[in-house]
C-alpha atoms as a PDB file:
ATOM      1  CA  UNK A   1       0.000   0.000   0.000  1.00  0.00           C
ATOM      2  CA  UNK A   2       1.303   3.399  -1.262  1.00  0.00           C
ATOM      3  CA  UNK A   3       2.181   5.867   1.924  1.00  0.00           C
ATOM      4  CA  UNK A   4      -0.115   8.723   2.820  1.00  0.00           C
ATOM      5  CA  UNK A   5       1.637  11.915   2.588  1.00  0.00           C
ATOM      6  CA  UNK A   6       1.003  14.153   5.601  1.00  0.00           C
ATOM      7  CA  UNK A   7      -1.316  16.728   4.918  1.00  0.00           C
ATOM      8  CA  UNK A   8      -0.031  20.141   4.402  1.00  0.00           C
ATOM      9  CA  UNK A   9      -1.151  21.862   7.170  1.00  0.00           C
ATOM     10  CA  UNK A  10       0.420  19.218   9.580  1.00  0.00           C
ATOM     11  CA  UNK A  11       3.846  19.566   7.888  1.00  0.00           C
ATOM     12  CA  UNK A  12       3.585  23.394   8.127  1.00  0.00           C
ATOM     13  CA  UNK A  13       3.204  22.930  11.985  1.00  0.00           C
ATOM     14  CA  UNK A  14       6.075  21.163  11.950  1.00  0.00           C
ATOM     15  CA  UNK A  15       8.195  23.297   9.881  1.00  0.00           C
ATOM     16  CA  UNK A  16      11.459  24.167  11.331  1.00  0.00           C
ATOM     17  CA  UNK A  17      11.350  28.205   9.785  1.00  0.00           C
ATOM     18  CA  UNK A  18       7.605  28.097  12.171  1.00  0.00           C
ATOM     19  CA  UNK A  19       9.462  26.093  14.830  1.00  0.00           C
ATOM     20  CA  UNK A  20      12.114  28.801  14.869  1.00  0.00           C
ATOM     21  CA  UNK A  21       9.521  31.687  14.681  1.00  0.00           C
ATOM     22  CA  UNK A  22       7.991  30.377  17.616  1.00  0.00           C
ATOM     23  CA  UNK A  23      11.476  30.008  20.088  1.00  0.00           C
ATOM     24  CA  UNK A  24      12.489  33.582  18.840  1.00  0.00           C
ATOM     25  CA  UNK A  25       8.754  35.300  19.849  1.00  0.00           C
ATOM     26  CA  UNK A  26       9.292  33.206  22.815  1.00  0.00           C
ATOM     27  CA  UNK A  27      12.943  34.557  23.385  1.00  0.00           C
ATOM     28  CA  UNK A  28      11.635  38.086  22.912  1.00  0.00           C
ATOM     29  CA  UNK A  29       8.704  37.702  25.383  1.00  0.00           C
ATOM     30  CA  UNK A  30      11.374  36.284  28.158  1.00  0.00           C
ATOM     31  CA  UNK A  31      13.913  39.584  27.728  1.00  0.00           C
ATOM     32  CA  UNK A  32      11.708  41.910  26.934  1.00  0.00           C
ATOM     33  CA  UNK A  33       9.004  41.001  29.604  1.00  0.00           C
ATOM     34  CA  UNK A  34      11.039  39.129  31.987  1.00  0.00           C
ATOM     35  CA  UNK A  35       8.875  36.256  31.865  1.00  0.00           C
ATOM     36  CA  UNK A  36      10.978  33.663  33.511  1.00  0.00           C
ATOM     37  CA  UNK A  37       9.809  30.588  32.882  1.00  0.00           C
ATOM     38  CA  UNK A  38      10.506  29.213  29.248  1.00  0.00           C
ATOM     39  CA  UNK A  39       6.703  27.226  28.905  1.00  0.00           C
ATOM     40  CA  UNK A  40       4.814  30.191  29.877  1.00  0.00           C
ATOM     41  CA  UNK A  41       6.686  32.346  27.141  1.00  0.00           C
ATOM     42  CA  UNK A  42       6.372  29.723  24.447  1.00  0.00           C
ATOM     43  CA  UNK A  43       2.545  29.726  24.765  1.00  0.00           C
ATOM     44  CA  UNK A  44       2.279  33.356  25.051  1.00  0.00           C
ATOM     45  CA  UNK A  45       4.214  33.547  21.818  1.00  0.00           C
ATOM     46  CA  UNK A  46       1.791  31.198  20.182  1.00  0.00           C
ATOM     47  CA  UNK A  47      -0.638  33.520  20.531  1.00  0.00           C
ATOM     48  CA  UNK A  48       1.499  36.414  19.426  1.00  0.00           C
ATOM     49  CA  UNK A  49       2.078  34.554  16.470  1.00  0.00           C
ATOM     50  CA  UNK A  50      -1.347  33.426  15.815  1.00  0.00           C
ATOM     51  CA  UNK A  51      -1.112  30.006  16.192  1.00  0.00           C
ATOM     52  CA  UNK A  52      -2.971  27.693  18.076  1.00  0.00           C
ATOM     53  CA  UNK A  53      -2.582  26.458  22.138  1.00  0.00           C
ATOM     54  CA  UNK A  54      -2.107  22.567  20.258  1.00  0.00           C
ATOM     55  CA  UNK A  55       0.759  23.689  17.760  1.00  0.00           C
ATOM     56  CA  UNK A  56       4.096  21.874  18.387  1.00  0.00           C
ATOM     57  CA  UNK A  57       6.430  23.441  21.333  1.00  0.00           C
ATOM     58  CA  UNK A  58      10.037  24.285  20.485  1.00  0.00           C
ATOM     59  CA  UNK A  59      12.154  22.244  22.774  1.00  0.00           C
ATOM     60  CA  UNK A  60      14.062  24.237  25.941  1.00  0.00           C
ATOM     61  CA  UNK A  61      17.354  24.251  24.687  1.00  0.00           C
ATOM     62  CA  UNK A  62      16.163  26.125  21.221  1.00  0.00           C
ATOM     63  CA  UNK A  63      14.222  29.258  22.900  1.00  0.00           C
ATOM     64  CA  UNK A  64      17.658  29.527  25.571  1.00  0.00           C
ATOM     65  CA  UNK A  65      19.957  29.451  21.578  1.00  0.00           C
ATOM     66  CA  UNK A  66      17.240  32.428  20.600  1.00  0.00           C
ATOM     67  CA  UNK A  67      17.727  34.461  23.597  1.00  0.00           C
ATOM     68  CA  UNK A  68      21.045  34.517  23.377  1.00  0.00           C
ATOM     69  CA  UNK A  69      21.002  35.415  19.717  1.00  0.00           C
ATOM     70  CA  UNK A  70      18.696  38.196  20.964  1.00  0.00           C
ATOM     71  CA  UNK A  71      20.818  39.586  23.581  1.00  0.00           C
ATOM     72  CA  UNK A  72      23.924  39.351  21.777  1.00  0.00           C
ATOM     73  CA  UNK A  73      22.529  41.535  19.143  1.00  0.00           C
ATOM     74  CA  UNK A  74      19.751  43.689  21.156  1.00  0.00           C
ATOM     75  CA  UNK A  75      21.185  44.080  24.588  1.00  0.00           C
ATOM     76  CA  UNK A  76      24.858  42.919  24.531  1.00  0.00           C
ATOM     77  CA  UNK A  77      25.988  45.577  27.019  1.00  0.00           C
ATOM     78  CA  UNK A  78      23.538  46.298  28.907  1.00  0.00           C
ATOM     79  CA  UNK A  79      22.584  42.405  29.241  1.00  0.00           C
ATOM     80  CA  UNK A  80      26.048  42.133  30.186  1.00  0.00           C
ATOM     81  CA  UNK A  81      26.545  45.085  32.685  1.00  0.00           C
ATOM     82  CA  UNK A  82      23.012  44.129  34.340  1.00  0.00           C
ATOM     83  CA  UNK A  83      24.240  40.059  34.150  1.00  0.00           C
ATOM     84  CA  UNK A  84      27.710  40.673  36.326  1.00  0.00           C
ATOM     85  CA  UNK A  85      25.129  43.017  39.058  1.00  0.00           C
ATOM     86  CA  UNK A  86      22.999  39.886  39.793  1.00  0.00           C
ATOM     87  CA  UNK A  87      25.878  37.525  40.014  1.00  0.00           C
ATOM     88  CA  UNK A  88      27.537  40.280  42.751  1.00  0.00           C
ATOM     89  CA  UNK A  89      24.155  40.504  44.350  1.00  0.00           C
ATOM     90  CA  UNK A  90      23.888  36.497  44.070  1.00  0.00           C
ATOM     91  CA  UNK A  91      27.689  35.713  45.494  1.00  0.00           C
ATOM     92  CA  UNK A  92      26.708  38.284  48.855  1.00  0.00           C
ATOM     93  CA  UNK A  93      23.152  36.166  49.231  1.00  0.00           C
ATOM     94  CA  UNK A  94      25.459  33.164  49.275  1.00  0.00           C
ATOM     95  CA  UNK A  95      28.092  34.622  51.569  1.00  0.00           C
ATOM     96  CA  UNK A  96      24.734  35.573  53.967  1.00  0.00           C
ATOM     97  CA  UNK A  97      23.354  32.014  53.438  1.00  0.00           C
ATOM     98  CA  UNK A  98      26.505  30.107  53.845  1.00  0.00           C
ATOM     99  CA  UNK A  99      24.975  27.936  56.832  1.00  0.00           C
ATOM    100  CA  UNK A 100      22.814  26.205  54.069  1.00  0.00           C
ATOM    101  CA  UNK A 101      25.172  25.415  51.067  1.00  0.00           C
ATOM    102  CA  UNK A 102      23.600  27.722  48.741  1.00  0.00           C
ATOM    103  CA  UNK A 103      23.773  26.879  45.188  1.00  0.00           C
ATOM    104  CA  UNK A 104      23.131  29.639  42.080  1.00  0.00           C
ATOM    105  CA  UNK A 105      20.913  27.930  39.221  1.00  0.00           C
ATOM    106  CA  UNK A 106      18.803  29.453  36.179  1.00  0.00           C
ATOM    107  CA  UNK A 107      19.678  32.279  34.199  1.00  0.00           C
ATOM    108  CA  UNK A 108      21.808  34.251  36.572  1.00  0.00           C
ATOM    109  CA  UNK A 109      24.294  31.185  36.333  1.00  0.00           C
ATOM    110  CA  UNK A 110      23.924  30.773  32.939  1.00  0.00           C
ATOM    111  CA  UNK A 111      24.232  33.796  31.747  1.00  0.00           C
ATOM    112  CA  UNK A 112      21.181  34.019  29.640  1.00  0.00           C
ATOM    113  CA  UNK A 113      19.696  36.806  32.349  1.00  0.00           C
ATOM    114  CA  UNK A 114      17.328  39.680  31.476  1.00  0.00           C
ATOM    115  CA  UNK A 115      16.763  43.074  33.068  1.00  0.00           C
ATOM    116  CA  UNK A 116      13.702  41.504  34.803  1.00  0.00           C
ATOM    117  CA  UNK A 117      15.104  37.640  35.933  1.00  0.00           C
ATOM    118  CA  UNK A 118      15.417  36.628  39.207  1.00  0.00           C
ATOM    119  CA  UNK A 119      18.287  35.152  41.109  1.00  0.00           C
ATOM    120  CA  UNK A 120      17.490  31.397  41.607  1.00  0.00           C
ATOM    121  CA  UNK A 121      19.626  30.195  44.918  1.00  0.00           C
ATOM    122  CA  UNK A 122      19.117  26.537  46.307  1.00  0.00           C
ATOM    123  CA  UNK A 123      19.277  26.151  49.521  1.00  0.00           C
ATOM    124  CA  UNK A 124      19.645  23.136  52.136  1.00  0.00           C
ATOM    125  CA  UNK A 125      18.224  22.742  55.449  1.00  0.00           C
ATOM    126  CA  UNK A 126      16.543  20.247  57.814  1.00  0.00           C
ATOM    127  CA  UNK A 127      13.416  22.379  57.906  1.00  0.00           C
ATOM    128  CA  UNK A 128      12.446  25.622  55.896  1.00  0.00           C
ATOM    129  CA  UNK A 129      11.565  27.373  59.150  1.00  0.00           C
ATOM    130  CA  UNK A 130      15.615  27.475  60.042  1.00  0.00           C
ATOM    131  CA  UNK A 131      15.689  29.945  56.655  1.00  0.00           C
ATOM    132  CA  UNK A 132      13.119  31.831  57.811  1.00  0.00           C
ATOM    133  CA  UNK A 133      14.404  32.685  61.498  1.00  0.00           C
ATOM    134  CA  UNK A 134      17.793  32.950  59.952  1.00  0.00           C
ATOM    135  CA  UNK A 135      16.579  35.666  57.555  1.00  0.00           C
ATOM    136  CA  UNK A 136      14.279  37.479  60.404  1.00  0.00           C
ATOM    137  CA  UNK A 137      17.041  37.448  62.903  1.00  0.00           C
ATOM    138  CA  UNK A 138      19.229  39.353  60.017  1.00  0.00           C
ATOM    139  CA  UNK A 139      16.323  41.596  59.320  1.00  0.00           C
ATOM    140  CA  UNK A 140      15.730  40.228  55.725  1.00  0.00           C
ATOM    141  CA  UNK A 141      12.158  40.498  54.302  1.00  0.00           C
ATOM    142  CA  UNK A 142      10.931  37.725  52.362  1.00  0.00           C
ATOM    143  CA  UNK A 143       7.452  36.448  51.209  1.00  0.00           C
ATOM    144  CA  UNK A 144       5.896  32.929  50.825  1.00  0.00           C
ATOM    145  CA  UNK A 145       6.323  31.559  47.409  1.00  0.00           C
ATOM    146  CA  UNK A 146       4.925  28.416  45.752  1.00  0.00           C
ATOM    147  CA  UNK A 147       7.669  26.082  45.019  1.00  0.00           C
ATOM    148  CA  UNK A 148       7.942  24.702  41.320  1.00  0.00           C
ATOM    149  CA  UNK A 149       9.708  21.456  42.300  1.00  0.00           C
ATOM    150  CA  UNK A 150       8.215  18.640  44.103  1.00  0.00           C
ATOM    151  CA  UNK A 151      10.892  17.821  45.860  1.00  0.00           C
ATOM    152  CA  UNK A 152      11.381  21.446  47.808  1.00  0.00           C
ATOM    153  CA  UNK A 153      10.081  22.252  51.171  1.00  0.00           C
ATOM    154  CA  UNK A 154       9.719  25.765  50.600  1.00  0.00           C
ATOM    155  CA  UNK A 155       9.956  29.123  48.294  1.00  0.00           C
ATOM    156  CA  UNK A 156      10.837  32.021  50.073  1.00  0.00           C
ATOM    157  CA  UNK A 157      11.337  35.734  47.629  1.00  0.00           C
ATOM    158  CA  UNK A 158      12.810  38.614  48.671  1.00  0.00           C
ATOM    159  CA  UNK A 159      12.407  41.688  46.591  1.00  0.00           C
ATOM    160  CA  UNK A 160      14.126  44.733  46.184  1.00  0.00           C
ATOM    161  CA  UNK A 161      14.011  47.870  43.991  1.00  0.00           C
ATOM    162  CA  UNK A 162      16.600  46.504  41.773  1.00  0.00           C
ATOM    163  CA  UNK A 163      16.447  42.314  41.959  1.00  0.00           C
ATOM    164  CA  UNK A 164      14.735  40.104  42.884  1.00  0.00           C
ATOM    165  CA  UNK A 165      15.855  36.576  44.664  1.00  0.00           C
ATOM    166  CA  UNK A 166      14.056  33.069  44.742  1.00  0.00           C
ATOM    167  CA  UNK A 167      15.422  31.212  47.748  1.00  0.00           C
ATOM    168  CA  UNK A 168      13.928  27.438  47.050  1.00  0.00           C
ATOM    169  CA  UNK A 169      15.001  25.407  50.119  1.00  0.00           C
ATOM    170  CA  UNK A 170      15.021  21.623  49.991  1.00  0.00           C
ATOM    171  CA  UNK A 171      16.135  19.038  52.241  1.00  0.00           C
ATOM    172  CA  UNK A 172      19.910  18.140  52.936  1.00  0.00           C
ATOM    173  CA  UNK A 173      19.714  14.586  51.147  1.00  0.00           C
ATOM    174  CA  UNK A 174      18.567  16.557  47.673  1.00  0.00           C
ATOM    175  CA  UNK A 175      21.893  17.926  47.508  1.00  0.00           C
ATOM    176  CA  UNK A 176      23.216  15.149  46.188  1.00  0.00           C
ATOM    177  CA  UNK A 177      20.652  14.644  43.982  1.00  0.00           C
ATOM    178  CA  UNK A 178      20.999  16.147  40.123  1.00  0.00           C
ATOM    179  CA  UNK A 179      17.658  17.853  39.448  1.00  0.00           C
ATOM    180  CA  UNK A 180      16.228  17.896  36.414  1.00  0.00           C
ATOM    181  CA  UNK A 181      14.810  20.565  33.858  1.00  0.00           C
ATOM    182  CA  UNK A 182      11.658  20.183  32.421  1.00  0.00           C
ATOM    183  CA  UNK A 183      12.478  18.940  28.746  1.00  0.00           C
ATOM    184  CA  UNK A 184      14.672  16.567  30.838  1.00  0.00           C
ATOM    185  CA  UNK A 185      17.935  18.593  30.858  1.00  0.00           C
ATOM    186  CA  UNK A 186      20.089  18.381  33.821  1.00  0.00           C
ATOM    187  CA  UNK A 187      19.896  21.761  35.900  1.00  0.00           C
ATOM    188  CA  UNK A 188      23.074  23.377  36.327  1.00  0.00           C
ATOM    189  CA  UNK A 189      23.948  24.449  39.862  1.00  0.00           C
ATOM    190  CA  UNK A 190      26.915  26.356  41.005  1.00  0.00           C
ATOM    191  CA  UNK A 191      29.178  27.100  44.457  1.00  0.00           C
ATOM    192  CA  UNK A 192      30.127  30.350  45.364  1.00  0.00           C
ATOM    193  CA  UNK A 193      33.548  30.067  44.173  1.00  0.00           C
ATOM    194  CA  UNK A 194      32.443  28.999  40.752  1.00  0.00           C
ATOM    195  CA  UNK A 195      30.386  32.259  40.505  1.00  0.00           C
ATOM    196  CA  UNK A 196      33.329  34.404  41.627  1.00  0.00           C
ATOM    197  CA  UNK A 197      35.199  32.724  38.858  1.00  0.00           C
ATOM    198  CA  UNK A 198      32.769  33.633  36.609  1.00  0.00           C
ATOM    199  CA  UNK A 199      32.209  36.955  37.706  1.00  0.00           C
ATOM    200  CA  UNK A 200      36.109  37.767  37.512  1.00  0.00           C
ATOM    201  CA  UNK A 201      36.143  36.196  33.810  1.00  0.00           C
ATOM    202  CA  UNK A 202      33.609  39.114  33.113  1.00  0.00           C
ATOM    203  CA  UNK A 203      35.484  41.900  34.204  1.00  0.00           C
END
């Protein structure tokens, strides 16, 4: 039996030039609106586009490829001048929160950070409520957040004029543990000292 040919509009929503479209409307939405998380932009940038909620996704790793395309040609100083200010801001949090082996993740660490991302510190402790009198007891203000992973205990923000900081705190065991993004990609997680390193490659 002769094979059907998929019908045109099916291969048009899987055309890579529409598949590209999509990560670089995406890409836009994250620097230019600071929306942090990568599945929210995509499917705001569906509708920017036109397209409908069931059209195919780009994958994780092809929006993060667009916004750096986008920042190296919209924002390249500025993205970099407001990129080495969070990672300063990040490595004192650290120094503050030494007591529970902070770790930077997300876009701070990566370097794919936009005027409006937050700093995304792990933290590790044998209850959240050790963070929290920590932080009161050094006159930090922080608000209740809604953890995105599972496995955390708790999501504590602070906010200031110029930053903003997710503290996610999970249990000691998880430190070991390599978490995962959601298109499966291993989340990157770095020490203090790596930061500094990056920080003084920047200067």
């Amino acid at each position: 039996m002769a094979r059907r040919s998929r019908p045109s509009n099916i291969q048009n929503a899987y055309s890579p030039n529409l598949r590209a479209e999509v990560a670089q409307a995406a890409a836009r939405l994250i620097a230019e609106d600071g929306i942090a998380d990568y599945g929210l932009a995509k499917r705001k940038a569906l509708k920017v586009l036109g397209l409908p909620e069931t059209h195919p996704l780009p994958p994780n790793a092809e929006v993060e490829a667009a916004l750096r395309d986008y920042q190296a040609i919209y924002a390249d100083d500025e993205q970099s001048e407001h990129l080495r200010f969070l990672r300063e801001v990040a490595i004192e949090l650290m120094r503050l929160l030494a007591q529970f082996r902070p770790c930077l993740t997300g876009s701070v660490l990566d370097g794919t950070a936009g005027r409006h991302a937050p700093i995304d510190l792990q933290l590790f402790a044998d209850s959240a409520k050790e963070v929290e009198i920590f932080l009161l007891n050094e006159g930090v203000d922080f608000a209740q957040g809604t953890p995105r992973n599972e496995r955390a205990e708790a999501l504590l923000i602070i906010e200031e004029d110029d930053f903003t900081a997710n503290l996610t705190i999970f249990p000691p065991q998880e430190e070991r543990v390599a978490h995962k993004t959601h298109d499966g990609r291993t989340r990157e997680r770095a020490r203090i000292d790596t930061v500094a390193a990056l920080l003084a490659a920047s200067a």
